[in-house]
N, C-alpha and C. Protein backbone atom coordinates (compact mmCIF):
# COMPACT_ATOMS: atom_id res chain seq x y z
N UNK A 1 -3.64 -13.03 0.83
CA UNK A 1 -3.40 -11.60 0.68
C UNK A 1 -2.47 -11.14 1.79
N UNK A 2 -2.11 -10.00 1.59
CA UNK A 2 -0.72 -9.81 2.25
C UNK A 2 -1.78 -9.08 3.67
N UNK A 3 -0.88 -9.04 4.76
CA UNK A 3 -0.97 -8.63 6.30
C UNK A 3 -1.02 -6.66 6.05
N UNK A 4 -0.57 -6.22 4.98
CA UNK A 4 0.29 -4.71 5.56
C UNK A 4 -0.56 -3.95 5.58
N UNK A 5 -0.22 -3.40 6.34
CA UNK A 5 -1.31 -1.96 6.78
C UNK A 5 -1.67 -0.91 6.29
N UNK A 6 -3.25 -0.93 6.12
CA UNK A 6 -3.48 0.44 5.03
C UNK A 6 -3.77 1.36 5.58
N UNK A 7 -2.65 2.66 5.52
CA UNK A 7 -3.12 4.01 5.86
C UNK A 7 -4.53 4.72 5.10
N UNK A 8 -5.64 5.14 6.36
CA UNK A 8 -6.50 5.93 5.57
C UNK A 8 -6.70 7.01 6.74
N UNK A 9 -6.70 8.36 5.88
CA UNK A 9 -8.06 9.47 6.97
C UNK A 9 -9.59 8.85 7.09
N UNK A 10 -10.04 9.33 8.37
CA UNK A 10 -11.12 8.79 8.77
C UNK A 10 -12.32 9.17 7.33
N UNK A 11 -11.99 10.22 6.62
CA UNK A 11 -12.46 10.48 5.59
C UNK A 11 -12.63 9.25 4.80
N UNK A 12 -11.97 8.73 4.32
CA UNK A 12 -11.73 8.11 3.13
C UNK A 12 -11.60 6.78 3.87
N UNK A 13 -12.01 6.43 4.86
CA UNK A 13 -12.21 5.03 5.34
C UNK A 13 -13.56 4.53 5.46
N UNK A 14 -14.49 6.36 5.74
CA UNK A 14 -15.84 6.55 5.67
C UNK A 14 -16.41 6.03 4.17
N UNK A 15 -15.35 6.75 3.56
CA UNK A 15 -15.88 6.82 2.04
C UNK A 15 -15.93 5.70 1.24
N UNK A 16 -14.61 4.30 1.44
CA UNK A 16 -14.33 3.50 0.65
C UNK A 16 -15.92 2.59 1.92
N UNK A 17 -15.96 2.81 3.08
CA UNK A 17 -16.63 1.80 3.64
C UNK A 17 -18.52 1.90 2.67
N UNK A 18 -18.79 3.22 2.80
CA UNK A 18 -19.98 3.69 1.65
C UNK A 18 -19.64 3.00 0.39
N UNK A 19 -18.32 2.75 -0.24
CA UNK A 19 -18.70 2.02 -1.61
C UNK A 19 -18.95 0.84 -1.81
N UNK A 20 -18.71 0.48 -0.56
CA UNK A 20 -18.92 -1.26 -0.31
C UNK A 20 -19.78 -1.97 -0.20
N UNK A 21 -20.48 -1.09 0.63
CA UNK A 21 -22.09 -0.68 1.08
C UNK A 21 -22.59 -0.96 0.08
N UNK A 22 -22.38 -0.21 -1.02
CA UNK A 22 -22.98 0.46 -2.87
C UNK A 22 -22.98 -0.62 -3.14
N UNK A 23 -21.87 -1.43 -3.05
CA UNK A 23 -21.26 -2.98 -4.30
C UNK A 23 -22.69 -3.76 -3.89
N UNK A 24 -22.34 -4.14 -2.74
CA UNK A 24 -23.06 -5.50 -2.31
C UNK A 24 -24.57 -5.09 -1.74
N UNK A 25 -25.17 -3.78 -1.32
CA UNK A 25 -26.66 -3.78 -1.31
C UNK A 25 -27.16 -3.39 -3.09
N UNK A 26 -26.11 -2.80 -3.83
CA UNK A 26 -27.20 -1.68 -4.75
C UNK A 26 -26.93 -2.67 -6.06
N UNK A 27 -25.34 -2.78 -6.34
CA UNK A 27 -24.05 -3.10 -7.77
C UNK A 27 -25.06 -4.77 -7.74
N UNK A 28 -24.76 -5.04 -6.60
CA UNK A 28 -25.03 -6.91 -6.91
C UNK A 28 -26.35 -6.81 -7.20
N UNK A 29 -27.27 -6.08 -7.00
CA UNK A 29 -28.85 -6.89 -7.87
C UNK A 29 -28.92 -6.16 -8.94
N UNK A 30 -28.15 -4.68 -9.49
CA UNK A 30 -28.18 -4.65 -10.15
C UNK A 30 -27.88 -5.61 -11.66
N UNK A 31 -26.71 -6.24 -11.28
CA UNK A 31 -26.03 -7.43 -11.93
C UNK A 31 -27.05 -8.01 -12.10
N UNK A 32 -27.40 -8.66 -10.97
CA UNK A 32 -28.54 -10.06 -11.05
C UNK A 32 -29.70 -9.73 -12.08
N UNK A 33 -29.82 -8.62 -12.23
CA UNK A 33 -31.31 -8.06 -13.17
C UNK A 33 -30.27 -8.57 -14.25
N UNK A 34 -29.43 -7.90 -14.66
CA UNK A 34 -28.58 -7.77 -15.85
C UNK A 34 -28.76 -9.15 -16.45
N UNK A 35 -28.27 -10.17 -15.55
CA UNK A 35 -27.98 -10.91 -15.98
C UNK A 35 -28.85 -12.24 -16.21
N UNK A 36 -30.36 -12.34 -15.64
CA UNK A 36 -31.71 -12.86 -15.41
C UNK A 36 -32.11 -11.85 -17.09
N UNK A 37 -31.57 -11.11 -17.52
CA UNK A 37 -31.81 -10.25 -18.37
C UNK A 37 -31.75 -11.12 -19.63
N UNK A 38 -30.24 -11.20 -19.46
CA UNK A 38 -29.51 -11.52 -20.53
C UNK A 38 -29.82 -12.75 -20.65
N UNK A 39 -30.19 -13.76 -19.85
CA UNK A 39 -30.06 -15.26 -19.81
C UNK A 39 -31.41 -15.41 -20.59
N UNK A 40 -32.78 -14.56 -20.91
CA UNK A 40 -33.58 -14.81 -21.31
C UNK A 40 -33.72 -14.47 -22.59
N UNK A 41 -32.71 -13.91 -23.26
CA UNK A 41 -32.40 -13.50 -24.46
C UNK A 41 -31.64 -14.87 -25.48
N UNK A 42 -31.77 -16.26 -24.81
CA UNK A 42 -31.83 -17.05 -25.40
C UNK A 42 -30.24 -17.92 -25.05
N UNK A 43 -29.51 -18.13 -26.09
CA UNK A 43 -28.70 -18.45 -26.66
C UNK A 43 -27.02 -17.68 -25.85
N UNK A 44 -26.38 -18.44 -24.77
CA UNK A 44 -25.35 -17.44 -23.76
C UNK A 44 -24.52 -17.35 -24.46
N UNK A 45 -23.96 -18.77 -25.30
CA UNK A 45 -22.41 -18.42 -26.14
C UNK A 45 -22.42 -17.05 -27.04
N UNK A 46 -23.33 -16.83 -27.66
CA UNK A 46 -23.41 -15.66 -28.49
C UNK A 46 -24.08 -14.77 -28.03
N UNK A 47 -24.38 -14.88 -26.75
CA UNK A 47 -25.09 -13.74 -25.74
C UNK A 47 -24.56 -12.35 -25.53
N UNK A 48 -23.86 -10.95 -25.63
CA UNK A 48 -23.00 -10.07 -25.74
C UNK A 48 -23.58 -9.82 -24.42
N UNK A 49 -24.72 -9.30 -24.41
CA UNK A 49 -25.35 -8.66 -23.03
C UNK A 49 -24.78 -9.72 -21.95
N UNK A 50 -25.23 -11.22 -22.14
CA UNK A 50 -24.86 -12.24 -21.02
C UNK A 50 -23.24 -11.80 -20.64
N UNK A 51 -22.45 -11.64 -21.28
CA UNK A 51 -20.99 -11.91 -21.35
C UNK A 51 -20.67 -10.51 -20.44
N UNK A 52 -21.57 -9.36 -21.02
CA UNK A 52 -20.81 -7.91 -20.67
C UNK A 52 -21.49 -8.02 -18.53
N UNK A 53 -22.72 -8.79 -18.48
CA UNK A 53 -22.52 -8.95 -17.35
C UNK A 53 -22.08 -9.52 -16.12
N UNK A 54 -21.69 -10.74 -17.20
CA UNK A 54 -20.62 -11.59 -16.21
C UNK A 54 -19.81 -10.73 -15.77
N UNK A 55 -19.12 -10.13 -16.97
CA UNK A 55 -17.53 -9.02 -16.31
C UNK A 55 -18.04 -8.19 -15.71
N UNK A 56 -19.26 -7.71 -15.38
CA UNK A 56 -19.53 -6.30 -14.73
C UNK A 56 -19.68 -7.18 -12.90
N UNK A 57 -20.01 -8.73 -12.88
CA UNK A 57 -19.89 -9.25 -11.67
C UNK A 57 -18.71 -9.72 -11.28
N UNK A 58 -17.95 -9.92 -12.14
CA UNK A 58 -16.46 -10.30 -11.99
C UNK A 58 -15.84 -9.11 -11.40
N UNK A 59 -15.90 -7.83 -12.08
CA UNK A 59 -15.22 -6.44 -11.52
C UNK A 59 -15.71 -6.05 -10.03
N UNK A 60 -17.19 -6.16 -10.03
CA UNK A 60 -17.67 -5.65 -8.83
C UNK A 60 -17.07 -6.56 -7.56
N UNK A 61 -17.45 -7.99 -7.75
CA UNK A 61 -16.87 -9.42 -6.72
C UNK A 61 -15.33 -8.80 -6.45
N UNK A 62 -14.38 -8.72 -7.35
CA UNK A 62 -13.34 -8.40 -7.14
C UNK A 62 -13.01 -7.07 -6.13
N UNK A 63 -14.03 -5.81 -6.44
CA UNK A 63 -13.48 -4.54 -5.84
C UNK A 63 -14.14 -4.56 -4.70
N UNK A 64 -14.97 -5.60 -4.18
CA UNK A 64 -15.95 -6.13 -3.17
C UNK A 64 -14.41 -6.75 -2.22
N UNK A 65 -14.07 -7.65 -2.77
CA UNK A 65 -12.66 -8.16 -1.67
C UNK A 65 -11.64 -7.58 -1.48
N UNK A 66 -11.43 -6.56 -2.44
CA UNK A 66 -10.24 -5.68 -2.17
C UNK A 66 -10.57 -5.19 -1.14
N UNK A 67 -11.72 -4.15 -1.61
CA UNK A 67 -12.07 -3.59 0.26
C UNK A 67 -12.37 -3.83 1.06
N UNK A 68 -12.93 -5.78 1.08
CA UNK A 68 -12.83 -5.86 2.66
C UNK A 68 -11.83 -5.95 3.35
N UNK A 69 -10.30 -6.24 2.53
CA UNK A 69 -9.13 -6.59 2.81
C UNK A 69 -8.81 -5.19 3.24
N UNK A 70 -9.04 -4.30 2.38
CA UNK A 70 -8.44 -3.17 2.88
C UNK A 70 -8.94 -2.42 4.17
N UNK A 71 -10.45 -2.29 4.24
CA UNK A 71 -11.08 -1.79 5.35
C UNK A 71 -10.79 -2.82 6.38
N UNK A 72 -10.39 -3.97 6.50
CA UNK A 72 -10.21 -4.75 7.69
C UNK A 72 -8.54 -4.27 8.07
N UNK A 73 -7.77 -3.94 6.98
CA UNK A 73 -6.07 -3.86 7.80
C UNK A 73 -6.19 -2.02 7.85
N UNK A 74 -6.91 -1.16 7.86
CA UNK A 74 -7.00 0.25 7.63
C UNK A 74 -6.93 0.40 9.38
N UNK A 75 -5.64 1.87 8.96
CA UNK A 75 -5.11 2.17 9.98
C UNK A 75 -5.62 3.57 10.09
N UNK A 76 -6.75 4.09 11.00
CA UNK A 76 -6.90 5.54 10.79
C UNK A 76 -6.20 5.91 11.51
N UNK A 77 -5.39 7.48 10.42
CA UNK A 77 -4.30 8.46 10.35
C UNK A 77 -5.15 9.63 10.98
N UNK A 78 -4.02 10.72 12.35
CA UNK A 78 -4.27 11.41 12.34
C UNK A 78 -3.38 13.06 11.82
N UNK A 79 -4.02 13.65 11.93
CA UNK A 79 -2.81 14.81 11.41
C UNK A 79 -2.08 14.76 12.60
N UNK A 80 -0.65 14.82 12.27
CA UNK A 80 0.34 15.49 13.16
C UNK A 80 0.72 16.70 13.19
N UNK A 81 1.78 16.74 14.69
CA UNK A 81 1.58 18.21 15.19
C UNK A 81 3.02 18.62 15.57
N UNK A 82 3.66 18.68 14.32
CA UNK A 82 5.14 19.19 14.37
C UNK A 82 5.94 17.83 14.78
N UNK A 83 6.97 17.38 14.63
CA UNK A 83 7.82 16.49 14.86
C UNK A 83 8.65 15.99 13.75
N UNK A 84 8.23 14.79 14.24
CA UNK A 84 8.61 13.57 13.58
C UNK A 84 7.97 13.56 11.98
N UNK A 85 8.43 13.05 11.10
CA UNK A 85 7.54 12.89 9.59
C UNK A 85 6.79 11.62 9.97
N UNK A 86 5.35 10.83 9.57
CA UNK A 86 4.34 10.04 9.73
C UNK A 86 3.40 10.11 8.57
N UNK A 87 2.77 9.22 8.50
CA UNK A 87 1.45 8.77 7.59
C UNK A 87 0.69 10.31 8.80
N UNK A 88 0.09 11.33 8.01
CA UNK A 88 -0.77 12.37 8.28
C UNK A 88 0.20 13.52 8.59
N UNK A 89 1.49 13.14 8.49
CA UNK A 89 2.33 14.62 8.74
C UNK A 89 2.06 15.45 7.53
N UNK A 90 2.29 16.85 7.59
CA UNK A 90 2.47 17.55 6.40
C UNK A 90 3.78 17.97 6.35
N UNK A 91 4.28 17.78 5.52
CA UNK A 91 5.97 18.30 5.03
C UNK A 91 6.08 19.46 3.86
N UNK A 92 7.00 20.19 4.25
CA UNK A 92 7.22 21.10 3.63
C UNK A 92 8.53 21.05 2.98
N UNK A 93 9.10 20.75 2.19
CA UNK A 93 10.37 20.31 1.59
C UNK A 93 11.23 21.66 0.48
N UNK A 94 12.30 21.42 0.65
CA UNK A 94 13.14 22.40 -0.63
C UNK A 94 13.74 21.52 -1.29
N UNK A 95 13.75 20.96 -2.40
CA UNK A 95 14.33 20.47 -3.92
C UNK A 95 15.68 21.19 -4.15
N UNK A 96 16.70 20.48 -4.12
CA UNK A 96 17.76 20.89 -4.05
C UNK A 96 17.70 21.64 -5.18
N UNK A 97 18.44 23.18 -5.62
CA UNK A 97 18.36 23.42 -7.16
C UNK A 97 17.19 24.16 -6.97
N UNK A 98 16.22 24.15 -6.53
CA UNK A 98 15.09 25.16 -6.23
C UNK A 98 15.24 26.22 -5.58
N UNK A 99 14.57 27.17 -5.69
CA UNK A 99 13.71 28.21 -5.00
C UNK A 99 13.04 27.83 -3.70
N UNK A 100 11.98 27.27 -4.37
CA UNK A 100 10.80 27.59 -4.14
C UNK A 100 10.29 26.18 -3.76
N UNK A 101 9.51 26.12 -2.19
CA UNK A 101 9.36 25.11 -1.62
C UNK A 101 8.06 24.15 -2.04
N UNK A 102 7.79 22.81 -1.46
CA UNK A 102 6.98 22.48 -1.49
C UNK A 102 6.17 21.55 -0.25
N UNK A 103 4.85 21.59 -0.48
CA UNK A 103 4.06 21.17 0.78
C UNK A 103 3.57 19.67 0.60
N UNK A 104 3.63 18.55 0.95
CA UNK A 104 3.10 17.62 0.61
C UNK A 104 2.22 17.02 1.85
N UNK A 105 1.21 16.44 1.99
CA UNK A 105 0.73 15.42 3.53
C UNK A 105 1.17 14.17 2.87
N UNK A 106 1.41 13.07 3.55
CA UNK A 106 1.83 12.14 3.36
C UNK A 106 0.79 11.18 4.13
N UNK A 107 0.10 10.23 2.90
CA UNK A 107 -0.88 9.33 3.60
C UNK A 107 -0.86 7.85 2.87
N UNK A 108 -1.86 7.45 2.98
CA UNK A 108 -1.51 6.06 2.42
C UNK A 108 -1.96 5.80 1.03
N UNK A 109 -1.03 4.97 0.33
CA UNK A 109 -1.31 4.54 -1.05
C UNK A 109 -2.76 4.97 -1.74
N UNK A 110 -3.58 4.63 -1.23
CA UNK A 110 -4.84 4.81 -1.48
C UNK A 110 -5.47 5.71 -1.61
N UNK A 111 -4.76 6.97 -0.39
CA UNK A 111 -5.19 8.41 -0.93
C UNK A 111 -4.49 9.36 -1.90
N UNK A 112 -3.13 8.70 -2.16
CA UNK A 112 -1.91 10.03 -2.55
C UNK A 112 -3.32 10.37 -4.20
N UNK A 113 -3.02 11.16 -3.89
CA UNK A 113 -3.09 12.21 -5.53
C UNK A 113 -2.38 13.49 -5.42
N UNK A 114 -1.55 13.47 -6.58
CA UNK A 114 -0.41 14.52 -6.12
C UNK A 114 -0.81 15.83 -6.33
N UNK A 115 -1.49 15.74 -7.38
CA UNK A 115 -2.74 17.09 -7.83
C UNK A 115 -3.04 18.14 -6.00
N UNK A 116 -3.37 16.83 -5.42
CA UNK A 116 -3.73 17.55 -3.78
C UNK A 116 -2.57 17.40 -3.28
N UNK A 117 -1.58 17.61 -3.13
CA UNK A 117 -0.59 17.60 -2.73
C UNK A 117 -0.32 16.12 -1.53
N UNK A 118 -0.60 14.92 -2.12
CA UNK A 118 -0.92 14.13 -0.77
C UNK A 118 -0.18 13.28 -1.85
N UNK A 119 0.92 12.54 -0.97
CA UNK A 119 1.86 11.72 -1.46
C UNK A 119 1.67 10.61 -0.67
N UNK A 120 2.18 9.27 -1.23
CA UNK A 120 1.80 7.91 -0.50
C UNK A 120 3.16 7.74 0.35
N UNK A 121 2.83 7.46 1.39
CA UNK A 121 4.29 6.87 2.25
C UNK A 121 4.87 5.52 1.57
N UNK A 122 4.62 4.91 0.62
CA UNK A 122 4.96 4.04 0.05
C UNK A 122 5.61 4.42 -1.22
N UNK A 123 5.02 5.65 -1.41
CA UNK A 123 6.15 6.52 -3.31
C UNK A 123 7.64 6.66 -2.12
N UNK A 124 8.96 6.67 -3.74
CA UNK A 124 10.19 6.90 -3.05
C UNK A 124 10.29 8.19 -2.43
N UNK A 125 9.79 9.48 -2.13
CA UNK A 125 10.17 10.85 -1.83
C UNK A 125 9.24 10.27 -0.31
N UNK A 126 7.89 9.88 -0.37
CA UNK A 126 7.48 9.56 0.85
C UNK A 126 8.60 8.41 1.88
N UNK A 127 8.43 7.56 1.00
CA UNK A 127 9.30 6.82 2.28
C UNK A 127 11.06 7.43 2.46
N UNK A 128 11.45 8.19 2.00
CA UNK A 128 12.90 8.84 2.17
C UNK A 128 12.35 9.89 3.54
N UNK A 129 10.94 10.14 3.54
CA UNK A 129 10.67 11.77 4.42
C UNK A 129 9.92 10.78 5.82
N UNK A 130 10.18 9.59 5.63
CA UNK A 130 8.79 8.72 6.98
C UNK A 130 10.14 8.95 8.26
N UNK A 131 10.15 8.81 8.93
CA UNK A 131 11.02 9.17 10.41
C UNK A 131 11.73 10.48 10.48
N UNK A 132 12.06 11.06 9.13
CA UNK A 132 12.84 12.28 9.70
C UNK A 132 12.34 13.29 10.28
N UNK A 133 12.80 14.35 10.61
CA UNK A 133 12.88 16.00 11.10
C UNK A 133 13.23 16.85 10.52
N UNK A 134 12.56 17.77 11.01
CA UNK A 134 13.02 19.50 10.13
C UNK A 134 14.60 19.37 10.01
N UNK A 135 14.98 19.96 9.19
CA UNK A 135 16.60 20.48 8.71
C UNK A 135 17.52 18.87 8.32
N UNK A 136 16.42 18.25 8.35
CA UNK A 136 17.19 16.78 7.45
C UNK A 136 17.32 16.65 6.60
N UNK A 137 18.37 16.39 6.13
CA UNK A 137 18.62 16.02 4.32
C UNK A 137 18.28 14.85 3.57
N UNK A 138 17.77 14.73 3.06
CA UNK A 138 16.93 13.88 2.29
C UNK A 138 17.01 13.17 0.55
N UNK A 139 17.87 11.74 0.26
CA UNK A 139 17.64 11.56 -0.72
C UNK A 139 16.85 10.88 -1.12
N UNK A 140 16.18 10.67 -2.33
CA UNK A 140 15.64 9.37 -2.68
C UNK A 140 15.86 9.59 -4.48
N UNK A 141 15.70 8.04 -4.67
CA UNK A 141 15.55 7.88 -6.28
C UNK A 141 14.12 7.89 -6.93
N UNK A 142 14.14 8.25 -7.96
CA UNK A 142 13.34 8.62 -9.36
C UNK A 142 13.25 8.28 -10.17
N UNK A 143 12.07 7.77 -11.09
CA UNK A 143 12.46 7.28 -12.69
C UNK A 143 13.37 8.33 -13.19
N UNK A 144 13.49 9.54 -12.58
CA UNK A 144 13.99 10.50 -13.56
C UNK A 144 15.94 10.45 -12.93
N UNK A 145 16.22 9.62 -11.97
CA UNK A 145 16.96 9.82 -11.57
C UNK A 145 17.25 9.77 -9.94
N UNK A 146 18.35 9.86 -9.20
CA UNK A 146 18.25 10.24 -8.03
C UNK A 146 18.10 12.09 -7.95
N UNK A 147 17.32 12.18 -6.60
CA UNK A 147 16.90 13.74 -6.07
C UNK A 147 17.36 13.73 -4.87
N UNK A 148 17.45 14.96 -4.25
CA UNK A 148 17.55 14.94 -3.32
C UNK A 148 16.55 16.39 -2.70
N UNK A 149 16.56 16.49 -1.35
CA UNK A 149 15.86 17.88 -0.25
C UNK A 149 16.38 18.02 1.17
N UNK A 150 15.59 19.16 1.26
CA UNK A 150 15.92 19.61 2.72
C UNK A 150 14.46 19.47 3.44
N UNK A 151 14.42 19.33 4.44
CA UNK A 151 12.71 19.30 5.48
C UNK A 151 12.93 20.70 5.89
N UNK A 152 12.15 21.72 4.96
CA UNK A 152 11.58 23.10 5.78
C UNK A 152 11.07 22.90 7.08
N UNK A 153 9.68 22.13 7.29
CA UNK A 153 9.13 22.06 8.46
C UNK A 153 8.06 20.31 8.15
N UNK A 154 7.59 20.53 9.18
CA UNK A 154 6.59 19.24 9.51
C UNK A 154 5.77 19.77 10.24
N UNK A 155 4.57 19.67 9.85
CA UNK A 155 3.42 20.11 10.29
C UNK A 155 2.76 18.80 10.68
């Protein structure tokens, strides 16, 4: 698995570390019932129950190593305080062709949901905005095309 570093808020480092917790004290015996379940129901090749809990240990095993990979390279982000753009800056941007501005924080893959205005430093508009400063011009490309902005501010 790869070395690179996962941006998280202490939030959501708390949070993914609690689901992990979940997998391997609560998810795994749940399985094990499941599947001590299913195995007594006779016959595995034509077992549906046996089969649906293999995959339910296959999914869990799997999202079990993602996050240790991830909680072991997790970099806790703090908010920044005017400058530079960073994993926890908030940016305030103008869309060329616009009005009307917009606010994004910029964090890691794992948290962006754009709904909350939190973009991944790894999407193209994030990594075009990672080192700059207020009044920088800013392009990046798009499925929809190339865009471009201006940096209102950095919070």
């Amino acid at each position: 698995m790869s070395e690179e570093k996962e941006y998280l808020s202490q939030e959501k480092f708390n949070e993914l570390k609690q689901e992990l917790d979940h997998l391997k004290s609560v998810r795994r015996k749940e399985i094990a019932e499941q599947l001590e379940f299913a195995k007594g129901l006779g016959d595995l090749s034509e077992n549906a129950e046996y089969h649906e809990a293999r995959q339910n240990q296959a999914e869990t095993e799997e999202r079990i190593a993602k996050l240790e990979v991830m909680l072991k390279q997790a970099v806790i982000t703090e908010k920044h305080a005017g400058g530079m753009v960073g994993v926890g800056s908030t940016v305030v941007i103008q869309k060329t062709g616009e009005k009307t501005e917009r606010r994004y924080q910029i964090v890691g893959s794992e948290e962006a949901n754009t709904k909350e205005g939190k973009i991944s430093n790894k999407s193209p508009l994030g990594e075009a905005l990672m080192g700059k400063v207020k009044g920088d011009k800013v392009s990046y490309e798009t499925p929809a095309g190339d865009s471009s902005c201006v940096i209102v501010n950095v919070e």
